[in-house]
C-alpha atoms as a PDB file:
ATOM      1  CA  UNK A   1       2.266  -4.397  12.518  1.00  0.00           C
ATOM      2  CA  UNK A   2       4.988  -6.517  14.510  1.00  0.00           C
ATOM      3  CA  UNK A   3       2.284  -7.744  17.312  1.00  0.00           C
ATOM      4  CA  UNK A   4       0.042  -8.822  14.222  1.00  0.00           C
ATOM      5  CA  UNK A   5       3.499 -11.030  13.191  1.00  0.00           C
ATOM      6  CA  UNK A   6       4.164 -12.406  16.354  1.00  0.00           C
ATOM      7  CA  UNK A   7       0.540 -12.830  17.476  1.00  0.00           C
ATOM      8  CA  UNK A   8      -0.277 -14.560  14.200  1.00  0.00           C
ATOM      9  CA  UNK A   9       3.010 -16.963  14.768  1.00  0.00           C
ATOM     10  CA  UNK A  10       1.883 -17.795  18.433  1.00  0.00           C
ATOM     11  CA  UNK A  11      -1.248 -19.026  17.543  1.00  0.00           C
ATOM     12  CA  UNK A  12      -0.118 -21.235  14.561  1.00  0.00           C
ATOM     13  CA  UNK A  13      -2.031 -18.770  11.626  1.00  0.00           C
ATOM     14  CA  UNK A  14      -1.545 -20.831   8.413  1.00  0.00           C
ATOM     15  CA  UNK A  15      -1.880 -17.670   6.524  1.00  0.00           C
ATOM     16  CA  UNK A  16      -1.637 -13.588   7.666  1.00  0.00           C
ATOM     17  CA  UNK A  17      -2.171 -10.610   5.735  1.00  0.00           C
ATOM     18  CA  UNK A  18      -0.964  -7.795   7.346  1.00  0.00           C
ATOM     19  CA  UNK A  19      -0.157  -4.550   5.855  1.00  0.00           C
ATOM     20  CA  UNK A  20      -0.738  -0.923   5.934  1.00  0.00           C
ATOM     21  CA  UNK A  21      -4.163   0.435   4.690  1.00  0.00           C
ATOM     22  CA  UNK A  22      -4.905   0.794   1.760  1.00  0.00           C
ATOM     23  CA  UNK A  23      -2.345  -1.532   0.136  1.00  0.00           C
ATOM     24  CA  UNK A  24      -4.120  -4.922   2.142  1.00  0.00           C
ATOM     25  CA  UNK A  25      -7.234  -4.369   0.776  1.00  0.00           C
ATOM     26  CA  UNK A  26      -5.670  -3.753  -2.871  1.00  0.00           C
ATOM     27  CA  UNK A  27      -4.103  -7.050  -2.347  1.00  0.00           C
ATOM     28  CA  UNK A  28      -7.122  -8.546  -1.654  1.00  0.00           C
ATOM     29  CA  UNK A  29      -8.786  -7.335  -4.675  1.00  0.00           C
ATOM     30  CA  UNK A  30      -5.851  -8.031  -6.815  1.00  0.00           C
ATOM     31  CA  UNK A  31      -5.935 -12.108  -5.493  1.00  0.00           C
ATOM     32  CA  UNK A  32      -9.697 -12.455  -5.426  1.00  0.00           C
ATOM     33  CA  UNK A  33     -11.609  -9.272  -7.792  1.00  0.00           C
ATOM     34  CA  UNK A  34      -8.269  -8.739 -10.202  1.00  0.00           C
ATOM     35  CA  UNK A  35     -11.037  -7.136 -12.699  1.00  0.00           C
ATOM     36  CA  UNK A  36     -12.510  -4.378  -9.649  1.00  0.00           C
ATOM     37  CA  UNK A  37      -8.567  -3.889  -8.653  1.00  0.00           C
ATOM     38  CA  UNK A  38      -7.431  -3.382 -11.947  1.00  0.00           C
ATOM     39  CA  UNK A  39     -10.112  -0.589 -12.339  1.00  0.00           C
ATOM     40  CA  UNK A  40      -9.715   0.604  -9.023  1.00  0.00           C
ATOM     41  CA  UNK A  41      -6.093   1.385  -9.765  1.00  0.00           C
ATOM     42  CA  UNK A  42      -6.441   2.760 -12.629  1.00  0.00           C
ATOM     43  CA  UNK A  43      -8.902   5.385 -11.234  1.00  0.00           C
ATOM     44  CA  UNK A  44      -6.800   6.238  -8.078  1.00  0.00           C
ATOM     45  CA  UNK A  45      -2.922   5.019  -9.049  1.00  0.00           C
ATOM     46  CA  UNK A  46      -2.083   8.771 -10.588  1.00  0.00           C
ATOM     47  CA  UNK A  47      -4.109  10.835  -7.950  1.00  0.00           C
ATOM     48  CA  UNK A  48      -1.601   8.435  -5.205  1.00  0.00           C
ATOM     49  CA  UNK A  49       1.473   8.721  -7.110  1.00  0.00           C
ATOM     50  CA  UNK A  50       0.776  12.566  -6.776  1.00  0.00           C
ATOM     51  CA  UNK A  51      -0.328  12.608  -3.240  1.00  0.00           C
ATOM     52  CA  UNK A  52       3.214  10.751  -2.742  1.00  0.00           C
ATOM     53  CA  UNK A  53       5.241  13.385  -3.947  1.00  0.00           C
ATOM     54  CA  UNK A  54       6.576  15.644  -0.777  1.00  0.00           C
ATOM     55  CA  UNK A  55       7.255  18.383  -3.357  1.00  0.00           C
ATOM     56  CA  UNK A  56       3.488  19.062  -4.341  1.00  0.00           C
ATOM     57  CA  UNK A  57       1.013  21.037  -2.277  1.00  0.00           C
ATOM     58  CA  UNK A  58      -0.785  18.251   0.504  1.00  0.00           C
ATOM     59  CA  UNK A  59       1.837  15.909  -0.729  1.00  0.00           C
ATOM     60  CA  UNK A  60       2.948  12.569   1.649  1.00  0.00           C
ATOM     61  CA  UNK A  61      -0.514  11.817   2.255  1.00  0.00           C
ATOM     62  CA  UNK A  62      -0.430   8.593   0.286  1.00  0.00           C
ATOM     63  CA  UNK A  63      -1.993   7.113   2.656  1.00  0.00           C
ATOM     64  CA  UNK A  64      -4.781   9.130   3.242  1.00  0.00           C
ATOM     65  CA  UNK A  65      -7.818   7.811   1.773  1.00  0.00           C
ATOM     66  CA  UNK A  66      -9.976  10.936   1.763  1.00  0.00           C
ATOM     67  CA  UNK A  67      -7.207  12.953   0.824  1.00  0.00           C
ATOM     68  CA  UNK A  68      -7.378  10.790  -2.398  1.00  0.00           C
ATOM     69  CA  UNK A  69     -11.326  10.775  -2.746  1.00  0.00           C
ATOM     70  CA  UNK A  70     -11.277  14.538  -2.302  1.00  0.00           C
ATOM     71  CA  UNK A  71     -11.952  17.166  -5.362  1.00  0.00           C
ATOM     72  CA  UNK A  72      -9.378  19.205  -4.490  1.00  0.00           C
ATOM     73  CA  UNK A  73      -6.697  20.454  -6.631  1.00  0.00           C
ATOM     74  CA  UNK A  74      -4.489  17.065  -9.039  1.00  0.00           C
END
């Protein structure tokens, strides 16, 4: 994430987006598609905020996108 900074700084980049996945392309949506983002998150915002949660069973895998798509267990 750092090199991205720096890299971006060295060559002058007016503008850099750089974040983890999936919470750059949510921004994306948000700034450009805030309709598809704010359907998005309502379909996958509770199934994340429980895949946060150490305590639950597969929990911390936030940022696991197939963890999220999967029909396991909510």
């Amino acid at each position: 994430f750092i090199e991205l900074v720096v890299l971006g700084t060295y060559h002058r980049v007016p503008e850099l987006w750089a974040s983890k996945h999936p919470v750059l392309i949510m921004a994306y949506l948000s700034q450009y598609f805030p309709s598809l983002a704010g359907w998005l998150l309502r379909k996958v915002g509770p199934k994340r905020a429980r895949a946060m949660d150490p305590r639950a069973e597969g929990g911390d895998r936030g940022y696991s996108v197939s963890g999220l798509l999967s029909k396991g267990k909510q």
